[in-house]
Protein backbone atom coordinates (compact mmCIF):
# COMPACT_ATOMS: atom_id res chain seq x y z
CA UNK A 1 113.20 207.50 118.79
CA UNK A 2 109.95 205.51 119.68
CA UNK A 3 106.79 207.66 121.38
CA UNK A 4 106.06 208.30 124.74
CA UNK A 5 104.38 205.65 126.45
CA UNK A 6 101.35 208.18 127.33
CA UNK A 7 100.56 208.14 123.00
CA UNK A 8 101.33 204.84 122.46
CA UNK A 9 98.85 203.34 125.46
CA UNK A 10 96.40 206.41 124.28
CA UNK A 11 96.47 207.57 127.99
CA UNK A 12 96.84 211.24 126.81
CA UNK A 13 92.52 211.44 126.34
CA UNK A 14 91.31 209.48 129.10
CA UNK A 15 89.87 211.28 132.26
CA UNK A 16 90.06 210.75 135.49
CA UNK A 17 86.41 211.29 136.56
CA UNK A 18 85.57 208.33 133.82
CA UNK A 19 87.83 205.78 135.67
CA UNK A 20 86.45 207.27 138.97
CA UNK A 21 82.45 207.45 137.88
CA UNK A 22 82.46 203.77 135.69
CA UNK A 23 83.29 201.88 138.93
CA UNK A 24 86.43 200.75 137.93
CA UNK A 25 88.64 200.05 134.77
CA UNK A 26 90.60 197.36 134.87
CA UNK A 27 91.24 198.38 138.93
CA UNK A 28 92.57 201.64 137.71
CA UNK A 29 89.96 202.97 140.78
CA UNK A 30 91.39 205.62 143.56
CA UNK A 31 91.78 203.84 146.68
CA UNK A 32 90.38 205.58 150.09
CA UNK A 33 92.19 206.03 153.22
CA UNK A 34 89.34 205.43 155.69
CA UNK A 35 88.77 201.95 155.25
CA UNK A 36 91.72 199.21 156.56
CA UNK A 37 92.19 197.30 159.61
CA UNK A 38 94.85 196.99 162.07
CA UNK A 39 95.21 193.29 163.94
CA UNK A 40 98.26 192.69 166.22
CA UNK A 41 98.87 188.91 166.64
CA UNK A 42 99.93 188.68 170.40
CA UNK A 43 100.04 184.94 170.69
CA UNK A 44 103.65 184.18 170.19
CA UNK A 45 104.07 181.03 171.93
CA UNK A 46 107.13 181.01 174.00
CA UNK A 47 107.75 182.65 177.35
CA UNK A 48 106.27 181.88 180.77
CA UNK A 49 104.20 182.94 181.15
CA UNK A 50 103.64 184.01 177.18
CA UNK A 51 102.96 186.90 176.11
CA UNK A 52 99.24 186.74 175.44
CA UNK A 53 99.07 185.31 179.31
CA UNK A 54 100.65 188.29 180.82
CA UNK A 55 98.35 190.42 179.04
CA UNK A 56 95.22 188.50 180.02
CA UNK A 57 96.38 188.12 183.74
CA UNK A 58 97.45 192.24 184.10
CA UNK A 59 94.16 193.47 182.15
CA UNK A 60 90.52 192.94 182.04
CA UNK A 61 89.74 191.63 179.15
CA UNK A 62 86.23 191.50 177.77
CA UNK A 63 84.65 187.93 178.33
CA UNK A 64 82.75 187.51 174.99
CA UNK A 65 82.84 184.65 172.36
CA UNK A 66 83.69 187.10 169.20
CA UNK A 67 86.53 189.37 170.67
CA UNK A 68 88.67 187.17 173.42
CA UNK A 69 92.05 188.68 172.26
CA UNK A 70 93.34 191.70 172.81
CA UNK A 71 94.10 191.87 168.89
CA UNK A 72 90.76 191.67 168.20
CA UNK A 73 89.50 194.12 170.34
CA UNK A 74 92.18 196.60 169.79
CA UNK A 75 91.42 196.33 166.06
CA UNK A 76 88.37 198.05 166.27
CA UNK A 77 89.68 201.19 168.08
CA UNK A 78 92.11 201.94 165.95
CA UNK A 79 91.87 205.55 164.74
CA UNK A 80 95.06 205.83 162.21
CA UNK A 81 97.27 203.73 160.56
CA UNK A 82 100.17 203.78 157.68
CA UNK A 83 101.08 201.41 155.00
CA UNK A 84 104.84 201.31 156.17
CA UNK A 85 107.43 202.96 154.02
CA UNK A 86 110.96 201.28 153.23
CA UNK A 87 114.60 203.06 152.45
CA UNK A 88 117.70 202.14 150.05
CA UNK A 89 120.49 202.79 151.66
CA UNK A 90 123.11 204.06 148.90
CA UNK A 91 126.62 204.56 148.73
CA UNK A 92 128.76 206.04 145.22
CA UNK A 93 131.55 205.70 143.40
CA UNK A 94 132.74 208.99 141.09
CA UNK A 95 134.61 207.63 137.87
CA UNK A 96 137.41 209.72 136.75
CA UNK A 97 137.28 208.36 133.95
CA UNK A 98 133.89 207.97 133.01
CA UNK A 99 133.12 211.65 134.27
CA UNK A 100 130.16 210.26 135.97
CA UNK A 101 129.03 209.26 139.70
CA UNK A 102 127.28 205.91 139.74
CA UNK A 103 125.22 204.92 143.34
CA UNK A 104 124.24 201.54 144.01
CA UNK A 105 122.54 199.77 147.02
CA UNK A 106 124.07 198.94 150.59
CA UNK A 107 121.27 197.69 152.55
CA UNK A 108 117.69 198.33 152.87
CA UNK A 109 116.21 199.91 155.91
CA UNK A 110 112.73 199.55 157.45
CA UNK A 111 111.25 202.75 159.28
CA UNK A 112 109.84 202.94 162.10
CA UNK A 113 105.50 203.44 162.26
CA UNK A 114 102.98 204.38 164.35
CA UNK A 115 99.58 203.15 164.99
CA UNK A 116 96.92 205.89 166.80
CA UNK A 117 94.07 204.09 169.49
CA UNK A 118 91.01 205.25 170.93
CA UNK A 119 91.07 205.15 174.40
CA UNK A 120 87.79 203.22 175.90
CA UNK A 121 86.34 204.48 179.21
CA UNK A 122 88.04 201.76 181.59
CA UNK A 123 91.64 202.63 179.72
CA UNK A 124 91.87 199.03 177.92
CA UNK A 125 93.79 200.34 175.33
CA UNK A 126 96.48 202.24 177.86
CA UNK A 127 96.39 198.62 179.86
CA UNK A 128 97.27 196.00 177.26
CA UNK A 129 100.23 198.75 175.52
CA UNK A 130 101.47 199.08 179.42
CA UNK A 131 101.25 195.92 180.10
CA UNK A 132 103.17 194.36 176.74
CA UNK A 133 106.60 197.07 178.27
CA UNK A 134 106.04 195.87 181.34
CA UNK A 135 106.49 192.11 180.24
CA UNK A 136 109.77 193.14 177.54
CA UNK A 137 111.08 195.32 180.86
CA UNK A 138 109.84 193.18 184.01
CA UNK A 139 110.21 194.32 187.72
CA UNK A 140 111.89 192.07 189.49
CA UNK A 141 110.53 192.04 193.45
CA UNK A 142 112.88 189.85 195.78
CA UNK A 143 113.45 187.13 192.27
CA UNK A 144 109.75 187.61 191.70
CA UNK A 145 108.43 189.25 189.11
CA UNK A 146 105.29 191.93 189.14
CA UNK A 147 104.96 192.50 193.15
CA UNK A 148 100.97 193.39 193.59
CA UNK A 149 101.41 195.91 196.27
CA UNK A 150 102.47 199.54 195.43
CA UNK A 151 104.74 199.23 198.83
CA UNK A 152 106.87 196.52 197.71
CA UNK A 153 106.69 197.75 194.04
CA UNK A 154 108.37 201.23 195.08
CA UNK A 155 111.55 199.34 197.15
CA UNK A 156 114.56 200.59 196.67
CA UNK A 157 115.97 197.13 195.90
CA UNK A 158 113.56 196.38 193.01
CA UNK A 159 115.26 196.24 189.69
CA UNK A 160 114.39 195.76 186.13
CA UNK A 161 115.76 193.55 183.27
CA UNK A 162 114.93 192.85 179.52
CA UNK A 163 113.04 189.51 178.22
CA UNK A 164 114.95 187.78 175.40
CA UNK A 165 113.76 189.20 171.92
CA UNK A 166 111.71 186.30 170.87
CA UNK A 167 109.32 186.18 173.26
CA UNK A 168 108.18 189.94 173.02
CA UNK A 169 107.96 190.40 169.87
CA UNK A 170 104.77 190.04 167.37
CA UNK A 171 103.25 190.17 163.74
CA UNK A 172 101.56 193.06 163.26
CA UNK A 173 99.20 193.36 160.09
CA UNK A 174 97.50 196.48 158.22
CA UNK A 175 95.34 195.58 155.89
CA UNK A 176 93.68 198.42 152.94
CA UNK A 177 90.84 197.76 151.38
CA UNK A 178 88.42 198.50 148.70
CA UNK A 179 84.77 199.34 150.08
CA UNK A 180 83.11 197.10 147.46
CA UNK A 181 82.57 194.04 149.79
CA UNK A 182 78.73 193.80 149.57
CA UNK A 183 77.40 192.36 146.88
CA UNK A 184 75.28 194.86 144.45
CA UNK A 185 71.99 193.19 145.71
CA UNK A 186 72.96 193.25 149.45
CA UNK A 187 73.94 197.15 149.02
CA UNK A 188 69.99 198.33 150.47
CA UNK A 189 69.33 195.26 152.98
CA UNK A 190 68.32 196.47 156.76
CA UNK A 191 69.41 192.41 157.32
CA UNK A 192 72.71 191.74 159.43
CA UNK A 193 73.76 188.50 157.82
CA UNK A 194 74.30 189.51 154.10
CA UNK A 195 75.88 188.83 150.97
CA UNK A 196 79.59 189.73 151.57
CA UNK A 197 82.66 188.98 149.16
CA UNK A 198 86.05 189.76 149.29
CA UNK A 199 87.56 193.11 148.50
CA UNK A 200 90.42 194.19 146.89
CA UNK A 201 93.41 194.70 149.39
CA UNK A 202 96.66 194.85 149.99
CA UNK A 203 98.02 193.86 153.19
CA UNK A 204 101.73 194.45 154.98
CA UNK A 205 103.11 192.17 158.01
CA UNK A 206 105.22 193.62 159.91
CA UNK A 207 107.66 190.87 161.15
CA UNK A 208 109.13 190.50 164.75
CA UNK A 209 107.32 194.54 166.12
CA UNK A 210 106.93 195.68 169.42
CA UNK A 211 106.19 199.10 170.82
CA UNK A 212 109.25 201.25 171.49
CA UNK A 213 107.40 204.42 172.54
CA UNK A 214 104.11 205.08 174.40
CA UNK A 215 103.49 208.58 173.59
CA UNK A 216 101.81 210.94 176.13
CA UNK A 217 98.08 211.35 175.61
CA UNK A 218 97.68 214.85 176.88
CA UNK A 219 94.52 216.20 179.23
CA UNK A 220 93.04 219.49 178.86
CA UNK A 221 90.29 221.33 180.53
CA UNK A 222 87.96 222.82 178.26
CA UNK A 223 86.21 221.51 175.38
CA UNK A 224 85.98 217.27 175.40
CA UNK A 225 87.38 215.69 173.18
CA UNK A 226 88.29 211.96 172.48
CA UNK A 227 92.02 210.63 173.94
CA UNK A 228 93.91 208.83 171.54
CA UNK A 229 97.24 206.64 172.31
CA UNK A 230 99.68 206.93 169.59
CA UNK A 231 102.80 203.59 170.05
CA UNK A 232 105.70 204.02 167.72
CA UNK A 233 106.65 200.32 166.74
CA UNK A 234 110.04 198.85 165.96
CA UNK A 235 110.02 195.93 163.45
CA UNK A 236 112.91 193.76 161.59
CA UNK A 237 111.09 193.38 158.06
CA UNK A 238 107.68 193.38 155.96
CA UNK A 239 106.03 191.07 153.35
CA UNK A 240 103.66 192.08 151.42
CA UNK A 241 100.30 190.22 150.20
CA UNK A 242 97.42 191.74 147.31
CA UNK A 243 94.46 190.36 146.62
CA UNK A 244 92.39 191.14 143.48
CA UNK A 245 88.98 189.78 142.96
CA UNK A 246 88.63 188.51 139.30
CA UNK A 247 84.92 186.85 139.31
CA UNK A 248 82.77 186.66 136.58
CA UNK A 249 80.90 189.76 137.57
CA UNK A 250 84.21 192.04 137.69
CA UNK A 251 84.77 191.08 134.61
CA UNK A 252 81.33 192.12 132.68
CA UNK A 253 81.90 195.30 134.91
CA UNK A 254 85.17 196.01 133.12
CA UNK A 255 84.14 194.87 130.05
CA UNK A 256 81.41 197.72 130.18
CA UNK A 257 83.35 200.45 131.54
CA UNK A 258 85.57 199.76 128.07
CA UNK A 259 81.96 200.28 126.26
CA UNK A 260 81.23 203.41 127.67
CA UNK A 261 84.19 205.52 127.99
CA UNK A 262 84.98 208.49 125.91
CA UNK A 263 88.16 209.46 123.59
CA UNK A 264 86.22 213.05 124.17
């Protein structure tokens, strides 16, 4: 019988805190949860009005030339996130003859996640959630849609109906990533335009999502505290894209962390 893998590889004397304190060995560096990003793409291109124009025409939207989507500006309010989990569904078969039960897959299922916002003093992030159920579940006001007085919107012969799929739903991506995007020279600079390259990451797009439950922000006298919008999100599927930097520089930093570490 051959050896475990952990003698063969000579894993069984290497310490943590030396892949941790050499600045990475061959990538083998923990990753942190604090540092990711969270963009939802709300320009899908069919409906009328679209998506993205129901949102801009139902919420105030800050006029500047960096953040003119809500994607963008939601992106930097975003207080938690998840890298989305995925399921095997399994079914078995017990051999009488074999004396053994053997499982094998059915179908793979895709869990629901949730994504936490900071609430901003004029409620943007309560708006442009409210406002993307409002356009999957219209009101319809005398076969017009979105009535602008409370009067007519509280009829009794108002009614609601459900947009078709395709036009509600969006690509949602969360993107991890390493905290090593300055370069080493451009670590100490007081300057805002800076050396910058591109981190490690791994990123997950979550295909054809929309919001299936707003939940309730409670309010509390007492102490103040920051109010945070948690939306649980539906989605059909993920892909998956990694990026790992391999420059020249990565490379003599590897090549030294194999100098300096230890079999002690």
């Amino acid at each position: 019988m051959s050896n475990p893998r952990v003698f063969s590889k000579d894993r069984f004397y290497l310490r943590t805190e030396e892949l941790y304190n050499l600045g990475g060995f061959d990538n083998a560096l923990p990753a942190f949860n604090n540092v990711y990003d969270v963009y939802i793409n709300f320009n899908t291109g069919v409906g009328d009005p679209s998506l993205m124009e129901f949102i801009k025409q139902h919420v105030l939207i800050p006029s500047n030339n960096v953040m003119n989507e809500p994607g963008d500006n939601l992106a930097l309010f975003c207080s938690e996130a998840i890298l989305p989990g995925t399921q095997v569904q399994t079914a078995a078969i017990s051999g009488l003859r074999q004396g053994i039960t053997q499982n094998y897959a059915v179908y793979r299922r895709y869990p629901d996640f949730n994504l936490t916002f900071y609430s901003q003093k004029d409620y943007y992030t309560q708006d442009v959630f409210n406002a993307w159920v409002d356009y999957i579940s219209p009101m319809q006001i005398e076969n017009q849609v979105h009535g602008g007085v409370d009067g007519i919107r509280s009829r009794d012969n108002t009614f609601r109906n459900m947009k078709y799929p395709r036009t509600y739903k969006c690509e949602i991506e969360i993107t991890s990533f390493s905290s090593d995007f300055l370069m080493p020279e451009s670590r100490l600079s007081t300057e805002r335009e800076v050396d910058k390259r591109t981190p490690y990451f791994i990123t997950y797009y979550m295909k054809n999502a929309f919001p299936s439950n707003i939940i309730a922000a409670p309010l509390a006298y007492g102490n103040a505290e920051l109010i945070k919008t948690t939306v649980s999100f539906k989605y059909d599927y993920f892909t998956i894209n990694r990026g790992a930097r391999t420059s020249d520089d990565d490379r003599v930093i590897k090549q030294k962390a194999r100098n300096y570490i230890s079999p002690f």
